[in-house]
Protein backbone atom coordinates (compact mmCIF):
# COMPACT_ATOMS: atom_id res chain seq x y z
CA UNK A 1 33.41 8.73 20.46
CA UNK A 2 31.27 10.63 17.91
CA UNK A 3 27.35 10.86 18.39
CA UNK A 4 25.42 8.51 15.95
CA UNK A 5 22.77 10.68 13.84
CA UNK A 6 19.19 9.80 15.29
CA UNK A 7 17.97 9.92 11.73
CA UNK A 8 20.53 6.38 11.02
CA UNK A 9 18.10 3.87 12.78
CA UNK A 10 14.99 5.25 10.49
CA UNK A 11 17.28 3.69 7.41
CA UNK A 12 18.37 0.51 9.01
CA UNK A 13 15.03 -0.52 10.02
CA UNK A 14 11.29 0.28 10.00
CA UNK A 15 9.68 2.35 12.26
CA UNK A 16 7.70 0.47 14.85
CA UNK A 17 4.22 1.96 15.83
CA UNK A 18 3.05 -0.68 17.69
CA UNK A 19 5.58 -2.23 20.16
CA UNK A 20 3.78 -4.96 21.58
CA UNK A 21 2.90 -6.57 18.58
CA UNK A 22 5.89 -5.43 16.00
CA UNK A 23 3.58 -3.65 14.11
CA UNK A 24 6.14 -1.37 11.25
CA UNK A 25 4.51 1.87 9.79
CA UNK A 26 4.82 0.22 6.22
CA UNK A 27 2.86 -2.43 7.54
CA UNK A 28 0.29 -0.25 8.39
CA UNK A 29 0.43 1.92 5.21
CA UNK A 30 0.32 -1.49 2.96
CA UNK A 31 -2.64 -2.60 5.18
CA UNK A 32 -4.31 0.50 4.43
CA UNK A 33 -3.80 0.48 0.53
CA UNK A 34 -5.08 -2.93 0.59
CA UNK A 35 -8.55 -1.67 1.91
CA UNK A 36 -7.89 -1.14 5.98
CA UNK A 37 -10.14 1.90 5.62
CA UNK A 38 -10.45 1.69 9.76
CA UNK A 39 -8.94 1.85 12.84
CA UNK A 40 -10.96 -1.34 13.50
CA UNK A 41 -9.98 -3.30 10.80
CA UNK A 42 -6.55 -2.53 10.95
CA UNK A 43 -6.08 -4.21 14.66
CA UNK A 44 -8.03 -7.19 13.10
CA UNK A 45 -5.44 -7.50 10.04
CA UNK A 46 -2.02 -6.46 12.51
CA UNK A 47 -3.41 -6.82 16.11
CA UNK A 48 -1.84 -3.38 16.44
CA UNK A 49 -2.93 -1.38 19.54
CA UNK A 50 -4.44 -4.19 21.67
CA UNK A 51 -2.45 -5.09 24.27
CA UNK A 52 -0.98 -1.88 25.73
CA UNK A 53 -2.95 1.13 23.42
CA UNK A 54 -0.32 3.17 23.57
CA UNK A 55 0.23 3.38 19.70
CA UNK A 56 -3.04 4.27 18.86
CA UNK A 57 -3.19 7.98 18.23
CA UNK A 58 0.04 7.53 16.15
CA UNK A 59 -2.01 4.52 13.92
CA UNK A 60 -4.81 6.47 13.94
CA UNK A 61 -2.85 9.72 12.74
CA UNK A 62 -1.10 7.19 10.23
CA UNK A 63 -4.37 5.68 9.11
CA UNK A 64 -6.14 9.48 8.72
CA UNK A 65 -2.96 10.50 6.53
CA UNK A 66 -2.80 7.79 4.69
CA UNK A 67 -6.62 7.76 3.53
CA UNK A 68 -5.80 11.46 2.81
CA UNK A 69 -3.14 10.82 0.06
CA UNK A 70 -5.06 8.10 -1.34
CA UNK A 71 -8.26 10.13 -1.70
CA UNK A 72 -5.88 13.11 -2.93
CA UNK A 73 -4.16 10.44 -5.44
CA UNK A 74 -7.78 8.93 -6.83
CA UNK A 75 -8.96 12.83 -7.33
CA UNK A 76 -5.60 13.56 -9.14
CA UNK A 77 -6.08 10.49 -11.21
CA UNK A 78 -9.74 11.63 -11.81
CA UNK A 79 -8.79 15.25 -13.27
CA UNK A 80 -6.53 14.15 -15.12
CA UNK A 81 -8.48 11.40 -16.97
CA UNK A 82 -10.65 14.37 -17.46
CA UNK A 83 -8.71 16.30 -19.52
């Protein structure tokens, strides 16, 4: 039997950061566009990291990243209204 690609679950389904609660990375990225701007608020919205913890240096590296391309998207935006 041939090996199934790794990479074949990430298109079937979203990737689960938080376990314990079924807490997706989209979910976490929407929360985030829709004004999570912290760690803190995004357990209230999701409940993410509060039963086990284990997830939360991945939310908080998705929730640092995330902030980062929206603040690199609003400056982009800003230039080039500039112009």
């Amino acid at each position: 039997m041939d090996e199934i690609d790794p990479g074949i679950f990430r298109i079937m389904r979203p990737a689960m950061v938080c376990l314990c609660r079924h807490v997706s990375e989209e979910r976490l990225k929407a929360e985030i566009r829709q004004g999570a701007t912290t760690f803190k608020i995004l357990q209230e919205r999701t409940s993410c990291s509060t039963v086990c913890g284990t997830c939360e240096p991945k939310v908080r590296r998705i929730l640092a990243a995330e902030l980062a391309l929206i603040d690199a998207e609003k400056k982009s935006a800003d230039s080039s209204a500039g112009q």
